[in-house]
Protein backbone atom coordinates (compact mmCIF):
# COMPACT_ATOMS: atom_id res chain seq x y z
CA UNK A 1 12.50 27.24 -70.00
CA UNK A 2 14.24 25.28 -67.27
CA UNK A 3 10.90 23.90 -64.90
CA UNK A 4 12.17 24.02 -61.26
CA UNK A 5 11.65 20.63 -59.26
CA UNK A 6 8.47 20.29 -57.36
CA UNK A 7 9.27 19.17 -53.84
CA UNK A 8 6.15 17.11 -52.23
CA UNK A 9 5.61 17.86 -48.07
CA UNK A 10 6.77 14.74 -46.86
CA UNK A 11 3.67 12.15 -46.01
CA UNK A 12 2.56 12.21 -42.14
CA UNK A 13 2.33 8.41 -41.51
CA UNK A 14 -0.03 7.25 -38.02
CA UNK A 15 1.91 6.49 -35.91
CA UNK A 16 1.62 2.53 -34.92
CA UNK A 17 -0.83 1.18 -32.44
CA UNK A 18 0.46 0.05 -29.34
CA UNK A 19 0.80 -3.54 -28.41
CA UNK A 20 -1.01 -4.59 -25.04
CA UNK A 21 -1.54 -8.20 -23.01
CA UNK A 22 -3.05 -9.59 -19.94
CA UNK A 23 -0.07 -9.79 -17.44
CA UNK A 24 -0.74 -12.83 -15.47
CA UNK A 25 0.71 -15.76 -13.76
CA UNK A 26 1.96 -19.22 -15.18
CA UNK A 27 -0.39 -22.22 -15.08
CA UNK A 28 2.35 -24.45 -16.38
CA UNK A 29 3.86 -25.58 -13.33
CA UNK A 30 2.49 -27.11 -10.44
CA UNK A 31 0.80 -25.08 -7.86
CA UNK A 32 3.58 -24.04 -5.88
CA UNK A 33 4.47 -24.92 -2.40
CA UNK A 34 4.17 -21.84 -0.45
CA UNK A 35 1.59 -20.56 2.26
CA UNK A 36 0.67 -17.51 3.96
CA UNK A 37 0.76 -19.34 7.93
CA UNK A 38 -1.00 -15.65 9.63
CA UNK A 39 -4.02 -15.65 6.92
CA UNK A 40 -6.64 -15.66 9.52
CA UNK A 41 -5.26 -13.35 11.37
CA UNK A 42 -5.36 -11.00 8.34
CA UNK A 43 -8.63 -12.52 6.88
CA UNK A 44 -9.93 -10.80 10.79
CA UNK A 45 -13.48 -12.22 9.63
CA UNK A 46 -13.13 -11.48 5.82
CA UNK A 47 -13.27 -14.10 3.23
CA UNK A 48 -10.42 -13.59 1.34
CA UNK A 49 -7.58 -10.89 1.01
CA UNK A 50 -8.11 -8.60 -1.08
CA UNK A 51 -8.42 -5.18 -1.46
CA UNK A 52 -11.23 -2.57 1.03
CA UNK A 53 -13.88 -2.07 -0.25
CA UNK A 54 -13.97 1.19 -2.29
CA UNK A 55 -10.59 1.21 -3.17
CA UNK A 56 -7.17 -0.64 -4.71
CA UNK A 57 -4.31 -1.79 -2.45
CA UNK A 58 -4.03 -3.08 1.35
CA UNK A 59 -5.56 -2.87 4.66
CA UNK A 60 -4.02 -1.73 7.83
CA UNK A 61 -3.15 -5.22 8.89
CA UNK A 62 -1.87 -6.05 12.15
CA UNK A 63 1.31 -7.96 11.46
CA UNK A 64 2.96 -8.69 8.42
CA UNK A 65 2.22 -12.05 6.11
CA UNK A 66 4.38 -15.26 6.81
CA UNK A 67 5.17 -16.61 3.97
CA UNK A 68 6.58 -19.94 4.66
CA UNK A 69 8.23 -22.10 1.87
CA UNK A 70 8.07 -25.62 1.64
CA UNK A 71 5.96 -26.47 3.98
CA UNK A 72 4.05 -29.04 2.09
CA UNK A 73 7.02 -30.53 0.82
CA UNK A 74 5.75 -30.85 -2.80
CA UNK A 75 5.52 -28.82 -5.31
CA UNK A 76 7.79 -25.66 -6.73
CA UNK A 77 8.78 -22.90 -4.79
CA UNK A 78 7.13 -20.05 -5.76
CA UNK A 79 8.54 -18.31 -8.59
CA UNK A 80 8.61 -14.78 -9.42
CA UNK A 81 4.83 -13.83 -10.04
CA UNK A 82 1.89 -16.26 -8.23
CA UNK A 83 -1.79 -15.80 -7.29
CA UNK A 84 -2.91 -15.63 -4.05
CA UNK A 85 -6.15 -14.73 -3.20
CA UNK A 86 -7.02 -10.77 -4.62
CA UNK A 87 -3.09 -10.19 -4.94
CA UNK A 88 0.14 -11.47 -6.54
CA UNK A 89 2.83 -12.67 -4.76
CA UNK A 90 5.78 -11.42 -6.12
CA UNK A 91 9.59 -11.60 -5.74
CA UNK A 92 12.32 -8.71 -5.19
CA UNK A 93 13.37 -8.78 -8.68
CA UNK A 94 9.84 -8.37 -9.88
CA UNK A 95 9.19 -5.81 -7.43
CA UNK A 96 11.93 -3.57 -8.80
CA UNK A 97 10.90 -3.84 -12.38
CA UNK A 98 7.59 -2.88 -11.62
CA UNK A 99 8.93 -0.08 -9.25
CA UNK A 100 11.51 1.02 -12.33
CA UNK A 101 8.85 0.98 -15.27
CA UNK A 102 5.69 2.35 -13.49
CA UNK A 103 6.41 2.94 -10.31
CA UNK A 104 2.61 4.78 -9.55
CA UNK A 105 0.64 1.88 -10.57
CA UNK A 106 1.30 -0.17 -7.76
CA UNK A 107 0.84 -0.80 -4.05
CA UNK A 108 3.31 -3.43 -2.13
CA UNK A 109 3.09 -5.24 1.34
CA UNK A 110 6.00 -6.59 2.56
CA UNK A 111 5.98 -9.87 3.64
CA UNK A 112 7.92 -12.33 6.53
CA UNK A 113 8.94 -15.14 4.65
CA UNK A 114 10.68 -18.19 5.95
CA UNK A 115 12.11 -22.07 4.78
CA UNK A 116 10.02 -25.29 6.36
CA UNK A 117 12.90 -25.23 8.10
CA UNK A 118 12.44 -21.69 10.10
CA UNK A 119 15.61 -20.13 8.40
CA UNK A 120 14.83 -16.84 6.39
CA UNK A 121 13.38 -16.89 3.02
CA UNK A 122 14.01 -15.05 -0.08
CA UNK A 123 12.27 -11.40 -0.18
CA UNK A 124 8.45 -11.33 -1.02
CA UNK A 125 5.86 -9.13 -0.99
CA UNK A 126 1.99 -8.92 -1.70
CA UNK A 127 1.30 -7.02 -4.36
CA UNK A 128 -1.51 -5.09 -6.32
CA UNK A 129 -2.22 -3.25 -9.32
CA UNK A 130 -4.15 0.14 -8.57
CA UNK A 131 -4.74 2.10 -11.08
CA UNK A 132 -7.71 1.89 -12.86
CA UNK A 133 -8.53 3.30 -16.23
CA UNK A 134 -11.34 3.36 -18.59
CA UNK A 135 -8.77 2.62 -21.19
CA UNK A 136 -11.42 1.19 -24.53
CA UNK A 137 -12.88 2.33 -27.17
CA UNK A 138 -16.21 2.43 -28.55
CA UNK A 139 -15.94 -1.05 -30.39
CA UNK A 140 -15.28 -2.81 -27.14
CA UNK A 141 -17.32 -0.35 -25.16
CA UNK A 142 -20.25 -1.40 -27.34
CA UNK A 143 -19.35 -5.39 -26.90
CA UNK A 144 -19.55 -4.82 -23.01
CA UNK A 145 -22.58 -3.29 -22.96
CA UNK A 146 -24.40 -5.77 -24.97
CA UNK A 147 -22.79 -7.84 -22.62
CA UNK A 148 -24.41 -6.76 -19.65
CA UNK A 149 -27.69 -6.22 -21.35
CA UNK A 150 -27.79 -9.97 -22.45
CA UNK A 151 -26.34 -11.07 -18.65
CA UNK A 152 -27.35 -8.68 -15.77
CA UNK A 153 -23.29 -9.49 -15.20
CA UNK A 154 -21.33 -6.03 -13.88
CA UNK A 155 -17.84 -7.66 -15.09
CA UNK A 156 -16.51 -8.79 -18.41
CA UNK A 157 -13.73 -11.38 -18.76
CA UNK A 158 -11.01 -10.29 -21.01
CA UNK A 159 -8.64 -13.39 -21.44
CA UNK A 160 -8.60 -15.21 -24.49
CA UNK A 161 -9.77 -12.09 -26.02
CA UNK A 162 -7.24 -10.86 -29.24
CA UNK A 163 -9.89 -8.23 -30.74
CA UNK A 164 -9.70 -4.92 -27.44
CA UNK A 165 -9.73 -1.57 -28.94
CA UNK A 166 -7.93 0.51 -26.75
CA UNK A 167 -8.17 4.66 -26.15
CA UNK A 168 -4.67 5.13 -26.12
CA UNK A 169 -5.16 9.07 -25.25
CA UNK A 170 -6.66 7.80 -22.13
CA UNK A 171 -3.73 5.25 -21.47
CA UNK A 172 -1.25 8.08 -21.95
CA UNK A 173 2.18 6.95 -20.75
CA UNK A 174 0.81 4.42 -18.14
CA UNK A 175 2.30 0.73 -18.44
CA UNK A 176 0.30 -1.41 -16.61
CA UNK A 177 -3.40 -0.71 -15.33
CA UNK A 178 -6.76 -2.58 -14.62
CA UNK A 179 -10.27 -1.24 -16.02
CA UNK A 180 -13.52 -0.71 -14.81
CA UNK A 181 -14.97 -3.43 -16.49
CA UNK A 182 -13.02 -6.96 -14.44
CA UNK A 183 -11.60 -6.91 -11.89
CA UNK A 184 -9.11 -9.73 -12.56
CA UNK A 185 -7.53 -8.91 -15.77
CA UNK A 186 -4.19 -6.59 -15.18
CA UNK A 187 -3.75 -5.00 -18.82
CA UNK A 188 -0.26 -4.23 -19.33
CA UNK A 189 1.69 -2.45 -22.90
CA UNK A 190 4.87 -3.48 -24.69
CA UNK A 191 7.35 -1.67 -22.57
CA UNK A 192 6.50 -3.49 -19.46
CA UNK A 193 6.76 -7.02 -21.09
CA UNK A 194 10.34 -5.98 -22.53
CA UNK A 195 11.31 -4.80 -19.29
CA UNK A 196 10.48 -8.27 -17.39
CA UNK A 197 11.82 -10.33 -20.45
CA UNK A 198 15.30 -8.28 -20.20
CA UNK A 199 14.78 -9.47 -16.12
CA UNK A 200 14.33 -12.96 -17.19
CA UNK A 201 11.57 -13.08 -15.05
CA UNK A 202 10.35 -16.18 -14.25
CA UNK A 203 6.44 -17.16 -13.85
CA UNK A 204 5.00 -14.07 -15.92
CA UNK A 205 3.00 -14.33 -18.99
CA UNK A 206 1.62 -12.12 -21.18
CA UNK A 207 -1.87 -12.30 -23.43
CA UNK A 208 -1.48 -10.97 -26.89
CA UNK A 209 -5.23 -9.13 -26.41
CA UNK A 210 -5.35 -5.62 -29.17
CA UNK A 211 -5.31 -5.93 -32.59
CA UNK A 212 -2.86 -3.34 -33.23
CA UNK A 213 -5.82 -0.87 -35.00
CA UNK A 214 -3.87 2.40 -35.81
CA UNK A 215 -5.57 4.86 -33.70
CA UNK A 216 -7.62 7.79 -35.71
């Protein structure tokens, strides 16, 4: 009696976990020699710029920031991702991969940006992150809490972290985003680092914080 050949389903495997960082700027190179001249005229009796309160992104301000380059005469120019106050200052390039790989997830304010010498810059622009997700798991969840039990503190710091569990369902096909939980740490996935490493973009780096858990 011939047996006929048993033929097995083929195996479902999980699909990977994906990869996400802290997208931040460099500390590796001098503080670079760049200043925003207007600031008080934007501060108009804040403290700092940064976002209203409430909300992500940019007041109505009255002009735009002047950037001016060089004015200190030491130090870097900027490069293509640096701090400044609430925001990042950011270059064109930058600007345009952001814009190309998630273009929802951000807010931009141009900027006026001039040499020491008064001749015209290279494009800038303020820029923030403003979507916000709830984007962890009950491991880290948990971690948090105890957290704030233990400190009274609303806001977790994530850097240096390499252990977040993150609810990938909630993250759905967003690239870059901030949480709930700090409101300093930009988290960003795997697509978005490829897409500034293809850019060679200068000044970025990029926090190796999930563990790479398959999700289930």
């Amino acid at each position: 009696m011939t047996r006929k050949p048993i033929h097995k389903a083929p195996s479902r495997r999980t699909p990977p976990a994906r990869k996400f960082y802290i997208i931040s700027y460099s500390l590796a190179h001098k503080l670079a020699d760049f200043e925003i001249e207007n600031e008080d005229t934007l501060l108009d009796g804040a403290l700092a710029l940064a976002p209203p309160k409430g909300r992500r992104g940019f007041p109505a301000y009255p002009e735009k920031p002047r950037v001016v380059i060089g004015k200190r005469k030491s130090g870097p120019p900027p490069s293509d991702i640096e701090l400044y106050s609430a925001y990042w200052l950011i270059s064109d390039r930058l600007k345009s991969v952001f814009e190309s790989t998630d273009p929802r997830a951000f807010a931009f304010q141009a900027c006026d940006v001039e040499l020491r010498d008064g001749s015209p810059g290279p494009a800038y622009w303020l820029c923030d992150v403003i979507r916000i997700l709830d984007a962890f798991r009950d491991e880290t969840l948990r971690e948090i809490r105890d957290f704030r039990a233990k400190t009274g503190s609303k806001y977790f710091g994530f850097l240096g972290k390499r252990d977040l569990v993150f609810n990938e369902p909630i993250i759905g096909d967003s690239h870059i985003f901030l949480t709930p939980y700090s409101a300093a740490n930009r988290f960003c996935d795997q697509a978005l680092k490829d897409a500034c490493e293809k850019a060679a973009i200068k000044g970025v780096r990029f926090h190796k914080c999930s563990r790479n858990k398959s999700p289930g």
